[in-house]
PDB file of N, CA and C in Angstrom:
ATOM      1  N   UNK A   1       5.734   3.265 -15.735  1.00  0.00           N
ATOM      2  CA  UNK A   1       6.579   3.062 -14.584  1.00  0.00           C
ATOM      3  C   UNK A   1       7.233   1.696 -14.706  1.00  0.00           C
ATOM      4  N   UNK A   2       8.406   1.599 -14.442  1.00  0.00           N
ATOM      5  CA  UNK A   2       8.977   0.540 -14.139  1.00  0.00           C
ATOM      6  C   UNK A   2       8.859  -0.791 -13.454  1.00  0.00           C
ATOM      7  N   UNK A   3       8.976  -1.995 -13.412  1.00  0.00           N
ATOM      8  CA  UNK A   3       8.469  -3.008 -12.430  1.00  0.00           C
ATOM      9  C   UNK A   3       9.222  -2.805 -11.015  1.00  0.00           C
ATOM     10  N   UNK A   4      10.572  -2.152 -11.089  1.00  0.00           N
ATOM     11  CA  UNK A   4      11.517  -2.003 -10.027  1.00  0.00           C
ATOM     12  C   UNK A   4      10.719  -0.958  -9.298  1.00  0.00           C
ATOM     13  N   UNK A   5      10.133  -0.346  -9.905  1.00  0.00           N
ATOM     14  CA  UNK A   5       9.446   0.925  -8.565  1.00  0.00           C
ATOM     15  C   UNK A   5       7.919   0.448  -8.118  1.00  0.00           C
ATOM     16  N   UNK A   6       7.544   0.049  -8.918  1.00  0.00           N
ATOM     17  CA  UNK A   6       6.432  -0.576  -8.576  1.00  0.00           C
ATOM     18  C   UNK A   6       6.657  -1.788  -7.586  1.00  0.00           C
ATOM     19  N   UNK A   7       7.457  -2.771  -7.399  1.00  0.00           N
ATOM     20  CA  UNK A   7       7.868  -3.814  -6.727  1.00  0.00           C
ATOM     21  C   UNK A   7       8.488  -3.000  -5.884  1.00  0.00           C
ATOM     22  N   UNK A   8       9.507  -2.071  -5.814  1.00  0.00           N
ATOM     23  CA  UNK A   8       9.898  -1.596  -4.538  1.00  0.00           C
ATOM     24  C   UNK A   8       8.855  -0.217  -3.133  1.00  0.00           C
ATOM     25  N   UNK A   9       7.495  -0.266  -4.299  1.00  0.00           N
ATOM     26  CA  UNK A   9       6.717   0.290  -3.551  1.00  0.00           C
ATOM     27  C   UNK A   9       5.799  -1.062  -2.634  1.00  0.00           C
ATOM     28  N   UNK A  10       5.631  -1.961  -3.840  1.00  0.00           N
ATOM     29  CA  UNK A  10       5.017  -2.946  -3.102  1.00  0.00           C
ATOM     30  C   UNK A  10       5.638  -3.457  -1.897  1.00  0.00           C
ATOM     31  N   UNK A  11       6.978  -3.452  -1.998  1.00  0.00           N
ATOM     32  CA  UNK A  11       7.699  -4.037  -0.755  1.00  0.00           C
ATOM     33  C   UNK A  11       7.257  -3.328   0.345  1.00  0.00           C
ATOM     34  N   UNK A  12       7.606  -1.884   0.341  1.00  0.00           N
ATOM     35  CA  UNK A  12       7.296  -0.896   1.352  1.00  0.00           C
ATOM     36  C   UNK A  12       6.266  -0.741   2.050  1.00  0.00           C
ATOM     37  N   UNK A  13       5.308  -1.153   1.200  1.00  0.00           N
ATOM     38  CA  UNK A  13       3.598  -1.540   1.779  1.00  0.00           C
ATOM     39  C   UNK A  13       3.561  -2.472   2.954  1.00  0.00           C
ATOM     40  N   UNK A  14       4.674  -3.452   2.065  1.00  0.00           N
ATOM     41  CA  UNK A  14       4.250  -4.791   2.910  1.00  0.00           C
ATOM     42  C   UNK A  14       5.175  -4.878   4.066  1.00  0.00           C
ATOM     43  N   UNK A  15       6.332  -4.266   4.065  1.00  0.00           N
ATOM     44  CA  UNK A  15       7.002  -3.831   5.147  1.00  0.00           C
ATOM     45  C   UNK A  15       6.333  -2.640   6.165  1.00  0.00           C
ATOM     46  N   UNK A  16       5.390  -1.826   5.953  1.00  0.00           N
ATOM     47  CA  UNK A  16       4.877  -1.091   6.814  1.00  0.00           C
ATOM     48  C   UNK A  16       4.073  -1.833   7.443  1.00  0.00           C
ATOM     49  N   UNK A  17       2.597  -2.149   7.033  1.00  0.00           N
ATOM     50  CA  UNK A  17       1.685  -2.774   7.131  1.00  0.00           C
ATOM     51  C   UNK A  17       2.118  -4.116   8.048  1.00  0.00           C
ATOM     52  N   UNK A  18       2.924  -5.113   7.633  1.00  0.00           N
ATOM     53  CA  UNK A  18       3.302  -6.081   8.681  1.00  0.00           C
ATOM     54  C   UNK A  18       3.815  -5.664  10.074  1.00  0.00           C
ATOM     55  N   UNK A  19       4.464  -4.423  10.185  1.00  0.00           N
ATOM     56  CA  UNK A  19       5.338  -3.827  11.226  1.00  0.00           C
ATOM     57  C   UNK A  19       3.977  -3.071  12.079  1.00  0.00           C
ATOM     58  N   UNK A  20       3.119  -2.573  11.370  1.00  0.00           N
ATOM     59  CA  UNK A  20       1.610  -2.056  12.456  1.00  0.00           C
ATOM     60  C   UNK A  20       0.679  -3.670  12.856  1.00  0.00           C
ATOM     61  N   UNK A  21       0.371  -4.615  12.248  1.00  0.00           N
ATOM     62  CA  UNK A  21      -0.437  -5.505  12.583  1.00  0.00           C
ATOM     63  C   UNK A  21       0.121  -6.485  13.644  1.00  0.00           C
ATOM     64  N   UNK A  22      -0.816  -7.051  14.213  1.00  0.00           N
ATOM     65  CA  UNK A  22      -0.761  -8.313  15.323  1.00  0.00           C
ATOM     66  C   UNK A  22      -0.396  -9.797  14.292  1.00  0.00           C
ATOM     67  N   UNK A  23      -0.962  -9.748  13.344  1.00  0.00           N
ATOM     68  CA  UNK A  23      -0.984 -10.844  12.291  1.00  0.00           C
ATOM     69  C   UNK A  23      -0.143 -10.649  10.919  1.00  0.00           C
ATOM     70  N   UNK A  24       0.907 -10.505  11.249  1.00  0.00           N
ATOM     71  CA  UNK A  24       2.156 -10.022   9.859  1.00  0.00           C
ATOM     72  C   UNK A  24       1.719 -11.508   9.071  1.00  0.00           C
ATOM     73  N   UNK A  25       1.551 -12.411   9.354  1.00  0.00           N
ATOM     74  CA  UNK A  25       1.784 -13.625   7.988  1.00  0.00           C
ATOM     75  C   UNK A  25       0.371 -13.479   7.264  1.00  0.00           C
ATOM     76  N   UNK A  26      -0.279 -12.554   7.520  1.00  0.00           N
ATOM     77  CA  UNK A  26      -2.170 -12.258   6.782  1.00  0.00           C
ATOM     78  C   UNK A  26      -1.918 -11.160   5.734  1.00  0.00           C
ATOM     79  N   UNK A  27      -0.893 -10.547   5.871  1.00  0.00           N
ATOM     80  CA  UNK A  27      -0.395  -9.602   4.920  1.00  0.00           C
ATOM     81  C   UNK A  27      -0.783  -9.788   3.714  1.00  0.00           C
ATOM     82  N   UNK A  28      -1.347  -9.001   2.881  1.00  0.00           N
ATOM     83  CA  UNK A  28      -1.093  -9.697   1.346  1.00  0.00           C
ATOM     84  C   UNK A  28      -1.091  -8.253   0.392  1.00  0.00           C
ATOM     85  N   UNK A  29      -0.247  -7.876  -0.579  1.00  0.00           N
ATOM     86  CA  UNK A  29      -0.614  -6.305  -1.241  1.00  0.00           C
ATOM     87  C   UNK A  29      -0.369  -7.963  -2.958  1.00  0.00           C
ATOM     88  N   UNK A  30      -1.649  -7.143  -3.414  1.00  0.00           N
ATOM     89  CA  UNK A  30      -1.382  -7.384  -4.702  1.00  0.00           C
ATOM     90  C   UNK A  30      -1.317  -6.175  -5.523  1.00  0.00           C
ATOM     91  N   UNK A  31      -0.941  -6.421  -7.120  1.00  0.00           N
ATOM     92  CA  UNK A  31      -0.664  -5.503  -8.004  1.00  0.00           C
ATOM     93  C   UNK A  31      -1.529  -5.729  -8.952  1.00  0.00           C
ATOM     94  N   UNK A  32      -2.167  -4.680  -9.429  1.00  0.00           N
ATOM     95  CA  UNK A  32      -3.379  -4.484 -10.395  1.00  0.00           C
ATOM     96  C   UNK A  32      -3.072  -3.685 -11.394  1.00  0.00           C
ATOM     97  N   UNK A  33      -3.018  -3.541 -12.868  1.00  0.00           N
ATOM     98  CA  UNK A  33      -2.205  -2.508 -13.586  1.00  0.00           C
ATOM     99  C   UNK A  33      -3.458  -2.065 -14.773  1.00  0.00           C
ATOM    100  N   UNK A  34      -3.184  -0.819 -15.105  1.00  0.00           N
ATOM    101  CA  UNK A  34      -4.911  -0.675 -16.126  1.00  0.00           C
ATOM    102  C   UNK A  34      -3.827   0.538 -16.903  1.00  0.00           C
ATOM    103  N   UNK A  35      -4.477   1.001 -17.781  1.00  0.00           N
ATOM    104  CA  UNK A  35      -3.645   1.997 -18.664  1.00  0.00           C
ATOM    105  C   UNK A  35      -3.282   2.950 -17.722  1.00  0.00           C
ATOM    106  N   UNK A  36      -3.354   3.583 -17.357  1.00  0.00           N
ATOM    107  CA  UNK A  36      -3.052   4.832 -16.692  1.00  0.00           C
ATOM    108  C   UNK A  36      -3.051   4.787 -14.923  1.00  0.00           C
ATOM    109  N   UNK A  37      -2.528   3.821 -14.752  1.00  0.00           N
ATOM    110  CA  UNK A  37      -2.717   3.380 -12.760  1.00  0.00           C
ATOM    111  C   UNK A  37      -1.977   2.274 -12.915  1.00  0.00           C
ATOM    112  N   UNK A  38      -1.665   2.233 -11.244  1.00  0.00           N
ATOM    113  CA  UNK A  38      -1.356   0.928 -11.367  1.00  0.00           C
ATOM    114  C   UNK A  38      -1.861   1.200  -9.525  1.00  0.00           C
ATOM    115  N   UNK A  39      -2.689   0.052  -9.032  1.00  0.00           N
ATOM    116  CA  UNK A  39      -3.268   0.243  -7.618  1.00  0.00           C
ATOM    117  C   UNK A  39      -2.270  -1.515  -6.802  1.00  0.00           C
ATOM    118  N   UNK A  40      -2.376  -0.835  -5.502  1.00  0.00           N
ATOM    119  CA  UNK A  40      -1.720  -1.704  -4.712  1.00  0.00           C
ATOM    120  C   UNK A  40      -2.997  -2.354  -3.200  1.00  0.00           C
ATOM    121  N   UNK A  41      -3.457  -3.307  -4.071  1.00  0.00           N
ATOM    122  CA  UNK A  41      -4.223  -3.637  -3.400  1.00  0.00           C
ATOM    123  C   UNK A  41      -3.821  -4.168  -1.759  1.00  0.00           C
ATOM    124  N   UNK A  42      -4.305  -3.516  -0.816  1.00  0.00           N
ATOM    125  CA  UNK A  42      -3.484  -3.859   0.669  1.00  0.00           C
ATOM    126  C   UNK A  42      -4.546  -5.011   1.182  1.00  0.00           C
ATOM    127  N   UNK A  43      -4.702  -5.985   1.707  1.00  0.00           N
ATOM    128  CA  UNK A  43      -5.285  -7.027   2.360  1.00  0.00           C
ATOM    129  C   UNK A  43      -4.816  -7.539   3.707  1.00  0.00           C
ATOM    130  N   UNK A  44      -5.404  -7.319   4.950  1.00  0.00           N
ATOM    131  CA  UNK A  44      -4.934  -7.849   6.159  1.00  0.00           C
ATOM    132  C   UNK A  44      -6.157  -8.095   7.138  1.00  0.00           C
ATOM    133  N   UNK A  45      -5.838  -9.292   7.730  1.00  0.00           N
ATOM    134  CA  UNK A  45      -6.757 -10.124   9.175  1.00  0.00           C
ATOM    135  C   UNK A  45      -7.408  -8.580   9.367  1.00  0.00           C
ATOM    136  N   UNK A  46      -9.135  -9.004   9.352  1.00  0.00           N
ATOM    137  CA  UNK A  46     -10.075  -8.162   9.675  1.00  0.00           C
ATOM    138  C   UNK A  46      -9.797  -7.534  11.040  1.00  0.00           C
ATOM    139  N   UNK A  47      -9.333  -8.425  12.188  1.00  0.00           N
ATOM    140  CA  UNK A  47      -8.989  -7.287  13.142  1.00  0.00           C
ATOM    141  C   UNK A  47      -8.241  -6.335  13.199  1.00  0.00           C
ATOM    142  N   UNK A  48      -7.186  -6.896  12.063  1.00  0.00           N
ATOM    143  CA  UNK A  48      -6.238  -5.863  12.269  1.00  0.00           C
ATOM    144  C   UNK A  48      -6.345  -4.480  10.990  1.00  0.00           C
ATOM    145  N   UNK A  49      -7.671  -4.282  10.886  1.00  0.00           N
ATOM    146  CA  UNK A  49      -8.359  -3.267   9.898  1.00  0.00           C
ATOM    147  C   UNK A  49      -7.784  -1.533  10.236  1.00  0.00           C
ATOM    148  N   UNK A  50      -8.255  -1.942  11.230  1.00  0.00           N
ATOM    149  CA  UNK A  50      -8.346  -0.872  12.082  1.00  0.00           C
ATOM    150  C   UNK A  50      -6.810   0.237  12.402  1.00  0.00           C
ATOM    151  N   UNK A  51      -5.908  -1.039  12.316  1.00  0.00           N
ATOM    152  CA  UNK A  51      -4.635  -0.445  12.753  1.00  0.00           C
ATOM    153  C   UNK A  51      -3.575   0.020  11.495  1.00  0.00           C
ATOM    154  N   UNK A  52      -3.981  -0.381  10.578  1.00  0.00           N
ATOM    155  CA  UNK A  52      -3.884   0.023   8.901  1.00  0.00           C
ATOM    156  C   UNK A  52      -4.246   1.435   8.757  1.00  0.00           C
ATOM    157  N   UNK A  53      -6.102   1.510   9.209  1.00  0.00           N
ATOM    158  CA  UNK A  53      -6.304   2.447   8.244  1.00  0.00           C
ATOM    159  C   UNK A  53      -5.840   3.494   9.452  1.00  0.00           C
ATOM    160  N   UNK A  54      -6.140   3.290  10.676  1.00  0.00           N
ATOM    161  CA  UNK A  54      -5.681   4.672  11.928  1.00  0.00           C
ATOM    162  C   UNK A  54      -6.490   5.651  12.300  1.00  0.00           C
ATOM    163  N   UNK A  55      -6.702   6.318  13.413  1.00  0.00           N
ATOM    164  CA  UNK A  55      -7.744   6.941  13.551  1.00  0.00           C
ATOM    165  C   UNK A  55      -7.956   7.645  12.483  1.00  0.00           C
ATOM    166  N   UNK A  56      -8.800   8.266  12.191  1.00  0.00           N
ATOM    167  CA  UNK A  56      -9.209   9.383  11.216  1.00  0.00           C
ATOM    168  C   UNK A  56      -8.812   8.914   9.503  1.00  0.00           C
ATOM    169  N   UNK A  57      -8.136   8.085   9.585  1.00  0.00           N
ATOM    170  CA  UNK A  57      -7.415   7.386   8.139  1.00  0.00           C
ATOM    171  C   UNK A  57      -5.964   8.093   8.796  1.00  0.00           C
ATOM    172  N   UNK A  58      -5.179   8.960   9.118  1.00  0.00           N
ATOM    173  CA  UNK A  58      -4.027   8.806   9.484  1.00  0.00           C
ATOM    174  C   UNK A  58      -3.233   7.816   8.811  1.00  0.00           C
ATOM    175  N   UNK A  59      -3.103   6.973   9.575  1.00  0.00           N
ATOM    176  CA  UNK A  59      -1.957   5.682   9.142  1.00  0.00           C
ATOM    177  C   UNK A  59      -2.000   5.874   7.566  1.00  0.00           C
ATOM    178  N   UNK A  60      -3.272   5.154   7.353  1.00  0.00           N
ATOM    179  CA  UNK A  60      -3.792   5.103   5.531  1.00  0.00           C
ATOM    180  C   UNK A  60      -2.663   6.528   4.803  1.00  0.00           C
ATOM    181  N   UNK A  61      -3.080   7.333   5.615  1.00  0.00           N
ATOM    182  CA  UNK A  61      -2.671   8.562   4.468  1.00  0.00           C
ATOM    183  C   UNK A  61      -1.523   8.925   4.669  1.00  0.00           C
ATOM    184  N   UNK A  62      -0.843   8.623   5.725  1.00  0.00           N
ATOM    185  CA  UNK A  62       0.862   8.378   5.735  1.00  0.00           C
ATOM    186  C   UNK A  62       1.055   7.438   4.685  1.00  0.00           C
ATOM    187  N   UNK A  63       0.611   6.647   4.874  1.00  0.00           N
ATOM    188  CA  UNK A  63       1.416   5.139   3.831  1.00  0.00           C
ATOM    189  C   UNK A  63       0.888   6.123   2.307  1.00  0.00           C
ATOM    190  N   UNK A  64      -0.047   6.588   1.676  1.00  0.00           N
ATOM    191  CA  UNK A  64       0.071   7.008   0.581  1.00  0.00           C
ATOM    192  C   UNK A  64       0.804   8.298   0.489  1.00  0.00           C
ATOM    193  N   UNK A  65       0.984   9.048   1.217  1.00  0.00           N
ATOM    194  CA  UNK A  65       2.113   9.978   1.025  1.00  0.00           C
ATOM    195  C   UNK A  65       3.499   9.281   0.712  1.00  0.00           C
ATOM    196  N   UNK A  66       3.754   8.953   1.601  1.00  0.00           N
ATOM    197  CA  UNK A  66       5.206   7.672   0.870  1.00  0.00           C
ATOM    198  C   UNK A  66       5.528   6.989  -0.181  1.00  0.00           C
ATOM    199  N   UNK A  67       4.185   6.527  -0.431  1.00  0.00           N
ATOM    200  CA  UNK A  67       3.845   6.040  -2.085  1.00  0.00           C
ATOM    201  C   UNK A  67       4.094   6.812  -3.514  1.00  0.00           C
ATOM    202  N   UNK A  68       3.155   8.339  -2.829  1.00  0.00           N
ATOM    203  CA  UNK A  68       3.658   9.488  -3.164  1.00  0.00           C
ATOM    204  C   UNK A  68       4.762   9.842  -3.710  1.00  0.00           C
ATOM    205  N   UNK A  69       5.591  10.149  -2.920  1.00  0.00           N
ATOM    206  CA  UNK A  69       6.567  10.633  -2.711  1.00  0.00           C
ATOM    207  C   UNK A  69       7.566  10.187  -3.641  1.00  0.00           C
ATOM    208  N   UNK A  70       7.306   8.268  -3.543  1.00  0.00           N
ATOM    209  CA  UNK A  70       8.251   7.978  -4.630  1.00  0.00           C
ATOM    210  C   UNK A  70       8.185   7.424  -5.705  1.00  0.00           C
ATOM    211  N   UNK A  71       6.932   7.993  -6.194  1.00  0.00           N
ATOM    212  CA  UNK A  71       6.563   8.227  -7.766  1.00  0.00           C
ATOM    213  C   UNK A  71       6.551   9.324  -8.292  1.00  0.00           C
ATOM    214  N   UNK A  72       7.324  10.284  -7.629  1.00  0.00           N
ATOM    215  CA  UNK A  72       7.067  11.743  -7.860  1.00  0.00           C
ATOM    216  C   UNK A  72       7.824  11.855 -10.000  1.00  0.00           C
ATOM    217  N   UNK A  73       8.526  10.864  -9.761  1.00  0.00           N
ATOM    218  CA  UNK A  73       9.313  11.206 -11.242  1.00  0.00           C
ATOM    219  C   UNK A  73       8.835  10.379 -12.135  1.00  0.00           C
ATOM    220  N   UNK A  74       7.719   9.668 -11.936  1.00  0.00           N
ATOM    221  CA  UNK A  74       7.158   8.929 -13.226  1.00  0.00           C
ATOM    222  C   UNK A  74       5.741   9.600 -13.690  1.00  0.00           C
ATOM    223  N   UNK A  75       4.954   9.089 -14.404  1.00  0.00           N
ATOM    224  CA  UNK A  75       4.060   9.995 -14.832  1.00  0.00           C
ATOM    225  C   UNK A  75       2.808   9.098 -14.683  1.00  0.00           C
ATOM    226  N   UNK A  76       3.173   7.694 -14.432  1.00  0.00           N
ATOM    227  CA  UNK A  76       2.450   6.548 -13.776  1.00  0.00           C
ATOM    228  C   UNK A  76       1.789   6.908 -12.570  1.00  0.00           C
ATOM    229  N   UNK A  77       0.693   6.530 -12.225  1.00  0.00           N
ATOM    230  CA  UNK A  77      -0.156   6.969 -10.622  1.00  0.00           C
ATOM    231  C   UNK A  77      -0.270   5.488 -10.222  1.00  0.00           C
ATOM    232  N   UNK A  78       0.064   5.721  -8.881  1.00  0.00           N
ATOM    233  CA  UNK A  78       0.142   4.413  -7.956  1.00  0.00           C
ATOM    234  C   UNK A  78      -0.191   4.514  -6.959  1.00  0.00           C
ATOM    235  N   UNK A  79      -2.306   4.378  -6.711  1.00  0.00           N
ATOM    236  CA  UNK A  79      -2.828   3.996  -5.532  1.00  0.00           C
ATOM    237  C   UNK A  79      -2.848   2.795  -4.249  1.00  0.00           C
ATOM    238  N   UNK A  80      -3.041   2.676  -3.495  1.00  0.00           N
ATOM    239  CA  UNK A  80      -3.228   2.261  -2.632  1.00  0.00           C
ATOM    240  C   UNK A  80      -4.657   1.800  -2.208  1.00  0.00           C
ATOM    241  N   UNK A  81      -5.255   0.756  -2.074  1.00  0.00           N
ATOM    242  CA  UNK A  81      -6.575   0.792  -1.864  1.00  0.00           C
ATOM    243  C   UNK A  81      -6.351  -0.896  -0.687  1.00  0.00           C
ATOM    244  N   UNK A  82      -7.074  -0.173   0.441  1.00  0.00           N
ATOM    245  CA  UNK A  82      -7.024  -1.354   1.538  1.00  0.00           C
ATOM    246  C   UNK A  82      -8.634  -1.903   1.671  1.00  0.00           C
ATOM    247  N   UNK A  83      -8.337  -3.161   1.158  1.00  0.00           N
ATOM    248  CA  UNK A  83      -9.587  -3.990   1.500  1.00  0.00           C
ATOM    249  C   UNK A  83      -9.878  -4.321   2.464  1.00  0.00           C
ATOM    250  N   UNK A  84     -10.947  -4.814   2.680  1.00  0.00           N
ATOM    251  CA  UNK A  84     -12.099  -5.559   3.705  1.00  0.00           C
ATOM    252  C   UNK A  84     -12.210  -6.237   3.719  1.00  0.00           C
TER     253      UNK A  84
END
């Protein structure tokens, strides 16, 4: 995969994720890359845990459908994994 899709997924993260939290400047997605993945590590203010992942994971599994969605044409996999 490209750095442009990968950076324009990262953006999207960090544009969702700031737009649900109380604490947008705690934001942080880093990029992790291994042969066959590349994961988007999500990081935000412990209170605002909760409103990330969404009842049931909800939120969580919207934001990886989107992620989804627009890697559909590479052959690269690009998780999402929200820390603690």
């Amino acid at each position: 995969m490209d750095d442009g899709s990968v950076e324009a997924q990262k953006e999207l993260v960090l544009f969702l994720a700031r737009s649900l939290v109380d604490e947008p400047d705690d934001v942080r997605v880093e990029v992790v890359d291994d042969d066959r993945r590349t994961t988007l590590e999500l990081t935000v203010a412990q209170e605002d845990l909760g409103k990330v992942i969404g009842k049931d994971g909800r939120t969580a599994r919207a934001i990886r459908t989107l992620l989804s969605s627009m890697q559909s044409r590479s052959r690269r996999r690009v998780l999402l994994d929200i820390l603690e």
